[in-house]
C-alpha atoms as a PDB file:
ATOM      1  CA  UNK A   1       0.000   0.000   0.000  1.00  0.00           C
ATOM      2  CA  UNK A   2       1.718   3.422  -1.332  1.00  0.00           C
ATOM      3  CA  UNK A   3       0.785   6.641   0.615  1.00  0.00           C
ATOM      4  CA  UNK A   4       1.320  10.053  -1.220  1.00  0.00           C
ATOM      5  CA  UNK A   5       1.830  12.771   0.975  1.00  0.00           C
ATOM      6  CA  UNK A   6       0.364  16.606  -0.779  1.00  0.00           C
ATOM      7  CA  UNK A   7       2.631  19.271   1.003  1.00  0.00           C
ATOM      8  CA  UNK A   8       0.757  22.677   0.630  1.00  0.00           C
ATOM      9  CA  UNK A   9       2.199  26.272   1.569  1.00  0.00           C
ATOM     10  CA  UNK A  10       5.030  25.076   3.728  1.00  0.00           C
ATOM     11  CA  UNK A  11       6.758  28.151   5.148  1.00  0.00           C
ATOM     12  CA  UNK A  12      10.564  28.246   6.177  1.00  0.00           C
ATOM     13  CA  UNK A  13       9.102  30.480   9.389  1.00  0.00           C
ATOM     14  CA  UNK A  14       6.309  27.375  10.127  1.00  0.00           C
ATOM     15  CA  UNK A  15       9.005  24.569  10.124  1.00  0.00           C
ATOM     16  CA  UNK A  16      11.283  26.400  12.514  1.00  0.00           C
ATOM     17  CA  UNK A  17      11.425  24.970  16.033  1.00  0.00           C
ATOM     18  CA  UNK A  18       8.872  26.974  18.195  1.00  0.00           C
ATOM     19  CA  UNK A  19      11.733  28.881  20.466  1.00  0.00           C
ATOM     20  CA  UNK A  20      13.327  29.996  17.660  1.00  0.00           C
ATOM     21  CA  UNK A  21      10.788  32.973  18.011  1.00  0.00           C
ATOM     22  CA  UNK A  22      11.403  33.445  21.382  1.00  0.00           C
ATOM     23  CA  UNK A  23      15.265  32.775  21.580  1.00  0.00           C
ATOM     24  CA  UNK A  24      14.978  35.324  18.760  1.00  0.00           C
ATOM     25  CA  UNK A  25      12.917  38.084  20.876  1.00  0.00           C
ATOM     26  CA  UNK A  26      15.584  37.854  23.636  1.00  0.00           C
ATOM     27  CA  UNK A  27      18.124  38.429  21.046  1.00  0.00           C
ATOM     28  CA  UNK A  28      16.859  41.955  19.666  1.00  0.00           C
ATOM     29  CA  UNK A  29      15.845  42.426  23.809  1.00  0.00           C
ATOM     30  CA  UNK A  30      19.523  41.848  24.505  1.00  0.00           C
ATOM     31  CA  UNK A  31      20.955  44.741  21.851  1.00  0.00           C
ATOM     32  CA  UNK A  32      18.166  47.026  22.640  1.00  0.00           C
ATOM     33  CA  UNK A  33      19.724  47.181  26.221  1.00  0.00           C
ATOM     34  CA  UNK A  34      23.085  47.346  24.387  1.00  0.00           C
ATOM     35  CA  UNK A  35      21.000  50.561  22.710  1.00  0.00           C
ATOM     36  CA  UNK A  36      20.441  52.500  25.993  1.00  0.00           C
ATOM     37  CA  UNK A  37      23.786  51.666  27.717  1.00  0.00           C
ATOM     38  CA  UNK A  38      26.049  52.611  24.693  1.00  0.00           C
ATOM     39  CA  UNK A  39      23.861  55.448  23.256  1.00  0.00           C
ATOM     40  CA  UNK A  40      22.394  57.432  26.359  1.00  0.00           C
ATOM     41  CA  UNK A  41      25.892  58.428  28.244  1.00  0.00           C
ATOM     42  CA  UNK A  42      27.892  60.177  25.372  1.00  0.00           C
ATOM     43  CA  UNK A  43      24.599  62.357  24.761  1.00  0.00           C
ATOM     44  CA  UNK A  44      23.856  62.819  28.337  1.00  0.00           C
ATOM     45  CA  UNK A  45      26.960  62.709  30.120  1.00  0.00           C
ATOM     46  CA  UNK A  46      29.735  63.867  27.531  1.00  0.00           C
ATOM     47  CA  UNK A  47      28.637  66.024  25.039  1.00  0.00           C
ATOM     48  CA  UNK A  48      25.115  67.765  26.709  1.00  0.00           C
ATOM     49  CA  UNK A  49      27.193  69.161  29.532  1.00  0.00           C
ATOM     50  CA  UNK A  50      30.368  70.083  27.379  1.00  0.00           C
ATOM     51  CA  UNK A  51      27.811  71.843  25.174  1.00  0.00           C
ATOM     52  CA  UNK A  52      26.099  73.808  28.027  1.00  0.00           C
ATOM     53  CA  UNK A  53      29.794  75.335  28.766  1.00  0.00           C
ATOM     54  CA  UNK A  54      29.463  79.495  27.859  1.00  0.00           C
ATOM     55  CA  UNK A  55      31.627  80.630  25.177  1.00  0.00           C
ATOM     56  CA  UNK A  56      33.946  78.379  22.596  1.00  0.00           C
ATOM     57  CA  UNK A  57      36.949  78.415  24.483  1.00  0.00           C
ATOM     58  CA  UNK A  58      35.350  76.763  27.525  1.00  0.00           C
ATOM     59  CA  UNK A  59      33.600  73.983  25.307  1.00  0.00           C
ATOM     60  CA  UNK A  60      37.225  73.290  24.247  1.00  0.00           C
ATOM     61  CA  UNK A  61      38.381  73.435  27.220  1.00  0.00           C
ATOM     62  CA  UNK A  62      36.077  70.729  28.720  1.00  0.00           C
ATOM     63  CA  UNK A  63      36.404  68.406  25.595  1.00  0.00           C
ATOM     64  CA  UNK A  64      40.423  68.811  26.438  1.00  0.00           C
ATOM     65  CA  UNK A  65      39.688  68.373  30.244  1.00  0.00           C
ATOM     66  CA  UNK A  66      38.031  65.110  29.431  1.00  0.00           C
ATOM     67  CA  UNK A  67      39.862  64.210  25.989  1.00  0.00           C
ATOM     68  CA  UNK A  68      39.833  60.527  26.596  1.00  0.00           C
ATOM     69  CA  UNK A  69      36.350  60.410  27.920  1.00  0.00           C
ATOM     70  CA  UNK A  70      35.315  62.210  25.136  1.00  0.00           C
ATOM     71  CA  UNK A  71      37.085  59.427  22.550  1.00  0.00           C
ATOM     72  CA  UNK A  72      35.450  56.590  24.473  1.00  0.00           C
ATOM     73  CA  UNK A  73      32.451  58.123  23.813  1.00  0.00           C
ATOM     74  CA  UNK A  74      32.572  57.985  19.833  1.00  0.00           C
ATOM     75  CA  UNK A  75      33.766  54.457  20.482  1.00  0.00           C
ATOM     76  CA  UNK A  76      30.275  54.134  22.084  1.00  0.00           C
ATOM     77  CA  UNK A  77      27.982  55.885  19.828  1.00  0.00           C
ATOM     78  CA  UNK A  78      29.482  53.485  17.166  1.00  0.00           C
ATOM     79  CA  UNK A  79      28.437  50.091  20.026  1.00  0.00           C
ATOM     80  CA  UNK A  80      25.213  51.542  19.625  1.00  0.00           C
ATOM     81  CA  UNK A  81      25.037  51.986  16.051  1.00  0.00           C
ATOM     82  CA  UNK A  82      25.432  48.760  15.563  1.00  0.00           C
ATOM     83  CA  UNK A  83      23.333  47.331  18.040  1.00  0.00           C
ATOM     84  CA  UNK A  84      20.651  49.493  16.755  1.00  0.00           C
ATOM     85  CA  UNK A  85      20.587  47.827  13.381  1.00  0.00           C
ATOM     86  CA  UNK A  86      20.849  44.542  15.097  1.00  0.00           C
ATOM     87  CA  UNK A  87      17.438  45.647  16.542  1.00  0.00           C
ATOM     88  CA  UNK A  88      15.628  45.990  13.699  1.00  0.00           C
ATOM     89  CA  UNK A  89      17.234  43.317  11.504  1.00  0.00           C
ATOM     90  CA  UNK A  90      16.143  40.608  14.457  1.00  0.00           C
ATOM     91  CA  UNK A  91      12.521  42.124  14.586  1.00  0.00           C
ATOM     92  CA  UNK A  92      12.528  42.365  10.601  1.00  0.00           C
ATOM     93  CA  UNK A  93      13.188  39.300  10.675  1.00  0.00           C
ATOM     94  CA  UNK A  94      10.353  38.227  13.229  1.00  0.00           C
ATOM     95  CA  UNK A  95       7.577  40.252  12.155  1.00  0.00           C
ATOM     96  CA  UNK A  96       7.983  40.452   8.482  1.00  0.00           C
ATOM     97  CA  UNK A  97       5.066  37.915   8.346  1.00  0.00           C
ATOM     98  CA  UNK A  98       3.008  39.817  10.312  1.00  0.00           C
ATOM     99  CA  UNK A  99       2.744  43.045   7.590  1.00  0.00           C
ATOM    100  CA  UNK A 100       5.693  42.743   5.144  1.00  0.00           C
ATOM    101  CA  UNK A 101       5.526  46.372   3.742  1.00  0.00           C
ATOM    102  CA  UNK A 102       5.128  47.605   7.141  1.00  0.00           C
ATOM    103  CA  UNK A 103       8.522  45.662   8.173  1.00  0.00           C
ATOM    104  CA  UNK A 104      10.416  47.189   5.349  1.00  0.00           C
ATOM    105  CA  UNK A 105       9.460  50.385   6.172  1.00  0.00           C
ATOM    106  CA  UNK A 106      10.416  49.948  10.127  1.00  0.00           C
ATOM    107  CA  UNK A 107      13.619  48.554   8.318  1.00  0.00           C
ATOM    108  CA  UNK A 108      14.256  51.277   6.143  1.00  0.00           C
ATOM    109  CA  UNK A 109      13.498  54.277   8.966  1.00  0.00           C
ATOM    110  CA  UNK A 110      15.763  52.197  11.175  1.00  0.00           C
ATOM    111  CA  UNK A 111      18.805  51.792   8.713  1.00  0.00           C
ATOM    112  CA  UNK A 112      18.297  55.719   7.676  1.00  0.00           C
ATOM    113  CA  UNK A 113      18.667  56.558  11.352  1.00  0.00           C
ATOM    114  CA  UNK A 114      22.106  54.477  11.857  1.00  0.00           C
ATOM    115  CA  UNK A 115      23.395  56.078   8.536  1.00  0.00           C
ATOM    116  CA  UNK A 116      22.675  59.506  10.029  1.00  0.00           C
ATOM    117  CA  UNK A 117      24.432  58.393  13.315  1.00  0.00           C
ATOM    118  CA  UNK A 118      27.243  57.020  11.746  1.00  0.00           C
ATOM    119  CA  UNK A 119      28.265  60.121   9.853  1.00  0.00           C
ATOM    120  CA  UNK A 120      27.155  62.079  12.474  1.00  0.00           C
ATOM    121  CA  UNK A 121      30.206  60.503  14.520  1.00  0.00           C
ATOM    122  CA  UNK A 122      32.878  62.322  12.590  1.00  0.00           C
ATOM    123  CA  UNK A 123      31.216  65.780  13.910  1.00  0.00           C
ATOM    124  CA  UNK A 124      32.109  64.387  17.509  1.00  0.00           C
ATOM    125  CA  UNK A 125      35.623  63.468  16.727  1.00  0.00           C
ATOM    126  CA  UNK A 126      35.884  66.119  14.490  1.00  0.00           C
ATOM    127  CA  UNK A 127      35.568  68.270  17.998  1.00  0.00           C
ATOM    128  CA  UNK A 128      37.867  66.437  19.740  1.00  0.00           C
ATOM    129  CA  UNK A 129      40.601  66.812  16.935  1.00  0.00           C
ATOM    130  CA  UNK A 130      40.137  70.798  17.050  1.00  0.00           C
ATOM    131  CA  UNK A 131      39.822  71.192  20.102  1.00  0.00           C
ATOM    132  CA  UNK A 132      43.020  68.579  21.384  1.00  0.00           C
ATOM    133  CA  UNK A 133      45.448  68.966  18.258  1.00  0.00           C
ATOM    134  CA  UNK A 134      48.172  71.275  19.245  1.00  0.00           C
ATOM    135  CA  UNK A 135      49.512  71.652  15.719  1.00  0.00           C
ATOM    136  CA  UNK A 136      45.950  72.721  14.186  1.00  0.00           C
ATOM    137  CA  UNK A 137      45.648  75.272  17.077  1.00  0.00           C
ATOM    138  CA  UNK A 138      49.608  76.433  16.499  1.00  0.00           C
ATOM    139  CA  UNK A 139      49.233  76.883  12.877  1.00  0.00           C
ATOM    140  CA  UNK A 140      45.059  78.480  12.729  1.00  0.00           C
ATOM    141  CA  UNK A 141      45.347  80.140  16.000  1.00  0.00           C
ATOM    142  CA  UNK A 142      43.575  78.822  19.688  1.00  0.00           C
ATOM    143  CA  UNK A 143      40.649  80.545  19.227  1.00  0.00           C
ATOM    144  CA  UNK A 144      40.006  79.551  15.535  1.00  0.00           C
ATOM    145  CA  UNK A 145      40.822  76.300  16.465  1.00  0.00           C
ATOM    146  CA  UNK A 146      38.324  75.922  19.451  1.00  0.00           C
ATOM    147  CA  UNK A 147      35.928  78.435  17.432  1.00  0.00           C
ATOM    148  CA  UNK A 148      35.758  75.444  14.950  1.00  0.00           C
ATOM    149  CA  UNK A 149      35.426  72.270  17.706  1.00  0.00           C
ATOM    150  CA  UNK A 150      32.347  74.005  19.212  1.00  0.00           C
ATOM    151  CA  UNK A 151      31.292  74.279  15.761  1.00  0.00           C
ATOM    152  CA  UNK A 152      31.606  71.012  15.197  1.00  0.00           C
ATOM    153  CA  UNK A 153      29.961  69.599  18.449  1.00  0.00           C
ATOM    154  CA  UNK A 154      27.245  72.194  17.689  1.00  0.00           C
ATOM    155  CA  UNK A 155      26.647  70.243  13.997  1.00  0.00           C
ATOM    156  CA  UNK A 156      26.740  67.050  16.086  1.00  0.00           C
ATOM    157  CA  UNK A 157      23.465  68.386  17.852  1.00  0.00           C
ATOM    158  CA  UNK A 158      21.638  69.420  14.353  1.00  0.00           C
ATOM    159  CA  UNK A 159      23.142  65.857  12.938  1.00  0.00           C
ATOM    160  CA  UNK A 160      21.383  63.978  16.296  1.00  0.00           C
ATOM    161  CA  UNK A 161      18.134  66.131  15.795  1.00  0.00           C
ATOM    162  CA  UNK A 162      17.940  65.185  12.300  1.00  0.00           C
ATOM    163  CA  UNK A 163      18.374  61.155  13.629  1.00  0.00           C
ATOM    164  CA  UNK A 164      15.553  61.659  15.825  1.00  0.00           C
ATOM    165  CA  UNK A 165      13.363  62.268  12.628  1.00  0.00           C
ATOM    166  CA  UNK A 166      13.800  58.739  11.658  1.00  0.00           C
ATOM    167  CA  UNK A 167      13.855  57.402  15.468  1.00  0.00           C
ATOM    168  CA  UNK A 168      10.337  58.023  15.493  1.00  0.00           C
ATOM    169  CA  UNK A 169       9.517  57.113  12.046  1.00  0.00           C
ATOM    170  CA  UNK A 170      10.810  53.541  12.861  1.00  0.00           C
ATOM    171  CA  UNK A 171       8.699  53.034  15.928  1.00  0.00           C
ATOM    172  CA  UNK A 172       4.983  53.772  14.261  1.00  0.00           C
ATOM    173  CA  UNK A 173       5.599  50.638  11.746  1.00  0.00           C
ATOM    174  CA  UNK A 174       7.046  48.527  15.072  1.00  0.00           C
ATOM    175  CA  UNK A 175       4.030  49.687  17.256  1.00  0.00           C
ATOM    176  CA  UNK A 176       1.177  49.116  14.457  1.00  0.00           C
ATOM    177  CA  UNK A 177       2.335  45.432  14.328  1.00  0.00           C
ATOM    178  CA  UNK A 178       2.944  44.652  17.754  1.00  0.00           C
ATOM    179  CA  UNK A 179      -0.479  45.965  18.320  1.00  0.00           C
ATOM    180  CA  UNK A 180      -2.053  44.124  15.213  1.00  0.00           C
ATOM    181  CA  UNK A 181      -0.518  40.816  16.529  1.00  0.00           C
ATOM    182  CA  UNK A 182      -0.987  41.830  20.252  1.00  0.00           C
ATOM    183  CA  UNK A 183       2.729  40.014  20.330  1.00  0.00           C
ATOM    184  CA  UNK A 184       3.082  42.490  23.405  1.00  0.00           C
ATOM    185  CA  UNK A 185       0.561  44.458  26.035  1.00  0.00           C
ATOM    186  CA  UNK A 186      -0.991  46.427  24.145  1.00  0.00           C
ATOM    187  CA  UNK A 187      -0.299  49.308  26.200  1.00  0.00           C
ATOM    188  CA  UNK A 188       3.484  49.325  25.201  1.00  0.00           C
ATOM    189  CA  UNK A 189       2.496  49.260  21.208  1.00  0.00           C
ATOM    190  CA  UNK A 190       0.231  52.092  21.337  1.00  0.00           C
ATOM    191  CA  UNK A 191       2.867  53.802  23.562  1.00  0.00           C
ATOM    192  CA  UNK A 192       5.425  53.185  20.632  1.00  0.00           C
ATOM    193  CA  UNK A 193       3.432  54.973  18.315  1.00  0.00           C
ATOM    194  CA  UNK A 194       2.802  57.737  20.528  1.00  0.00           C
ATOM    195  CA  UNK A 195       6.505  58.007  20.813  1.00  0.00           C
ATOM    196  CA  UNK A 196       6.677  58.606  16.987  1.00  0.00           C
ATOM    197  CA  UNK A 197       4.905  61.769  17.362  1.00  0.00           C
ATOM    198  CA  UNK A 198       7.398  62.573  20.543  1.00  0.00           C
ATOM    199  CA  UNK A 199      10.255  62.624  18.856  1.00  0.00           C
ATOM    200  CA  UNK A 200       9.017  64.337  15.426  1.00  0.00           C
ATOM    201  CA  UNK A 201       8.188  67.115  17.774  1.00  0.00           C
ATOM    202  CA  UNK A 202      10.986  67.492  19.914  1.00  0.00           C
ATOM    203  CA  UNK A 203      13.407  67.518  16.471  1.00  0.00           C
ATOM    204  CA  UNK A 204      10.681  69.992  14.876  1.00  0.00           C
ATOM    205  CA  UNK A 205      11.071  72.517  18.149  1.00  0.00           C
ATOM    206  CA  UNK A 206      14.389  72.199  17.864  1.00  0.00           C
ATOM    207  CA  UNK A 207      14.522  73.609  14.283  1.00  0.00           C
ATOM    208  CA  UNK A 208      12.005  76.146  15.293  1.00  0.00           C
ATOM    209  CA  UNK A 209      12.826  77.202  18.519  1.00  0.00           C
ATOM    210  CA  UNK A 210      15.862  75.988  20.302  1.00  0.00           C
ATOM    211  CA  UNK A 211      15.476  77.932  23.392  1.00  0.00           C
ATOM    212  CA  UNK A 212      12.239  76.516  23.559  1.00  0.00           C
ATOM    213  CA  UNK A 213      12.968  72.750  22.828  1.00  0.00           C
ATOM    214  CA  UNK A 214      15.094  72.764  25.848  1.00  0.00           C
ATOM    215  CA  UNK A 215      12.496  72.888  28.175  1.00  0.00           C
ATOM    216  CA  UNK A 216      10.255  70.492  26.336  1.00  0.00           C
ATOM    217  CA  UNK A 217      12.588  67.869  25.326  1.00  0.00           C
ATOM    218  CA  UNK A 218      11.939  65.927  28.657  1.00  0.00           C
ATOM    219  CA  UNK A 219       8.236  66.297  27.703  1.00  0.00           C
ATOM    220  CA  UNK A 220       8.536  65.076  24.085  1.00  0.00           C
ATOM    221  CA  UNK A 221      11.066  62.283  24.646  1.00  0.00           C
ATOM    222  CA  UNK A 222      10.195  60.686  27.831  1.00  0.00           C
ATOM    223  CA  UNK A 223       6.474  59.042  26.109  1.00  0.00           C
ATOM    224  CA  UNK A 224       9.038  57.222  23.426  1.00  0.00           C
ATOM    225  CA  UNK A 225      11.683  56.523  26.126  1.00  0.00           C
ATOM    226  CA  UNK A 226       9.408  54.388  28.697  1.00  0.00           C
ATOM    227  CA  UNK A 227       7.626  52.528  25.389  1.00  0.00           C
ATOM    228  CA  UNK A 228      11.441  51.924  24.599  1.00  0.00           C
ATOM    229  CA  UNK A 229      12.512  50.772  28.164  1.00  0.00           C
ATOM    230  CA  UNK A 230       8.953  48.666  27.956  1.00  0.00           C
ATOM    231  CA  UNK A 231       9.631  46.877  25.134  1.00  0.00           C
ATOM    232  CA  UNK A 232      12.935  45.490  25.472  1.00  0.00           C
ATOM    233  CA  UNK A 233      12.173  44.348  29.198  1.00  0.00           C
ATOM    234  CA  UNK A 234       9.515  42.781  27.673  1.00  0.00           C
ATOM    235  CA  UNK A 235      11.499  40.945  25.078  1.00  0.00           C
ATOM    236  CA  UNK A 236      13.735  40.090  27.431  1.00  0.00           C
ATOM    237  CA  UNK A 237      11.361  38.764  29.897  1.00  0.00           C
ATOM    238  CA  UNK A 238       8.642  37.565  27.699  1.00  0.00           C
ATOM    239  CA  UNK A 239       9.914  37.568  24.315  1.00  0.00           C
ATOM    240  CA  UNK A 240       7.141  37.597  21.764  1.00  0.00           C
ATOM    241  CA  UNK A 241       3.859  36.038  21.765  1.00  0.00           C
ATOM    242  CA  UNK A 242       3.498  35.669  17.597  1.00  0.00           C
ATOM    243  CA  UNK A 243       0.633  33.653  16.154  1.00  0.00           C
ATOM    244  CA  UNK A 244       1.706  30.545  15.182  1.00  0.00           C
ATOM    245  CA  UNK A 245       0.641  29.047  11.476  1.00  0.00           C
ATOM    246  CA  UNK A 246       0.068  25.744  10.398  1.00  0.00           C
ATOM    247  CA  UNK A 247       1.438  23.557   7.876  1.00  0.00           C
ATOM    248  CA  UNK A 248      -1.058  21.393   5.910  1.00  0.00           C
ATOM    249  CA  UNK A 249      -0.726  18.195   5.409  1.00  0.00           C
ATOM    250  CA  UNK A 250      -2.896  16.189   3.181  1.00  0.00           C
ATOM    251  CA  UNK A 251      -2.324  12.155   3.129  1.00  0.00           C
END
């Protein structure tokens, strides 16, 4: 007696082992925490408080004061790069079946962002060169040359505000899925998409009114910052709850 076996719409993402998924959740849980500890300190601790210094020749003065700190910063910013495309390539990869033009366009907001970030980096350094070089500031002058690394940490802040465009762009395509697929709390996916409009306003007051976006950049960024936070303790805890499909088998 011969049995013939009909294999219909057999999917490489149905035949996987059911904690792939979830080993796979951890994964992008794991280099979003890489995200906050690499990316927050340089902006918050290095080159915020450098920036706040009155007058060019104490902003090179401070990025001399803490030259080293200042390099291990870049070297940070580029951990965090990195890890940020991890991010969305392991969540591409896990929720591409969920909406795939909506995962291509989290994707492509995501990869835009690093790109920004990464040539956004030579503004830092290019700070730190000016403003530590002794043979640039012999040969323009040491107020030309710390005129031009304030300059140049100054374009880092228009280069990060720019960035933040696309950080929120990325999270309304993440949000809308989680949500559609209720792979997390709800809660946290509509809180991602409210973050979208937090950061697209904090980078348009910035461009509009700086004096003003410093007192409502805490207000702006901290909605995207908790649905951040949320989500990768989530995917670290729980990892994702995805819907499942079936293969058929007809016998």
């Amino acid at each position: 007696m011969t049995t013939t076996l009909d294999v219909r719409a057999i999917d490489d993402r149905t035949t996987a082992p059911p904690h792939r998924p979830q080993r796979l959740a951890r994964l992008a849980g794991l280099l979003y925490l890489l995200v906050l500890v690499a990316g927050a300190p340089p902006e918050l601790l290095v080159r915020v408080p450098i920036a706040a210094e009155e007058g060019t020749s104490a902003i090179a003065a401070a990025i001399r004061d803490g030259a080293d700190l200042f390099r291990l910063a870049a070297l940070s910013d580029l951990v965090n790069i990195v890890a940020f495309l991890g991010v969305a390539l392991v969540l591409y990869g896990l929720l591409r079946s969920v909406h795939a033009g909506a995962a291509r366009a989290m994707l492509a907001f995501n990869a835009v962002s690093v790109a920004i970030m990464a040539l956004n980096t030579v503004n830092h350094l290019a700070a730190w060169w000016f403003a530590t070089n002794a043979d640039l500031a012999a040969s323009l002058g040491s107020e030309t040359a710390d005129g031009l690394a304030a300059t140049f940490l100054e374009l880092h802040g228009i280069g990060f505000s720019i960035a933040e465009v696309f950080f929120g762009l990325w999270l309304f395509p993440l949000g809308w899925m989680l949500w559609r697929t209720r792979a997390v709390p709800r809660p946290i996916a509509g809180l991602l998409m409210i973050g979208t409009v937090g950061y697209l306003a904090n980078s348009a007051a910035t461009f509009l009114s700086p004096d003003l976006s410093h007192a409502l950049t805490p207000l702006f960024t901290t909605p995207p910052a908790l649905a951040e936070i949320a989500l990768l303790l989530w995917l670290l805890v729980k990892g994702l709850a995805l819907p499942r499909t079936t293969t058929k088998v007809a016998a």
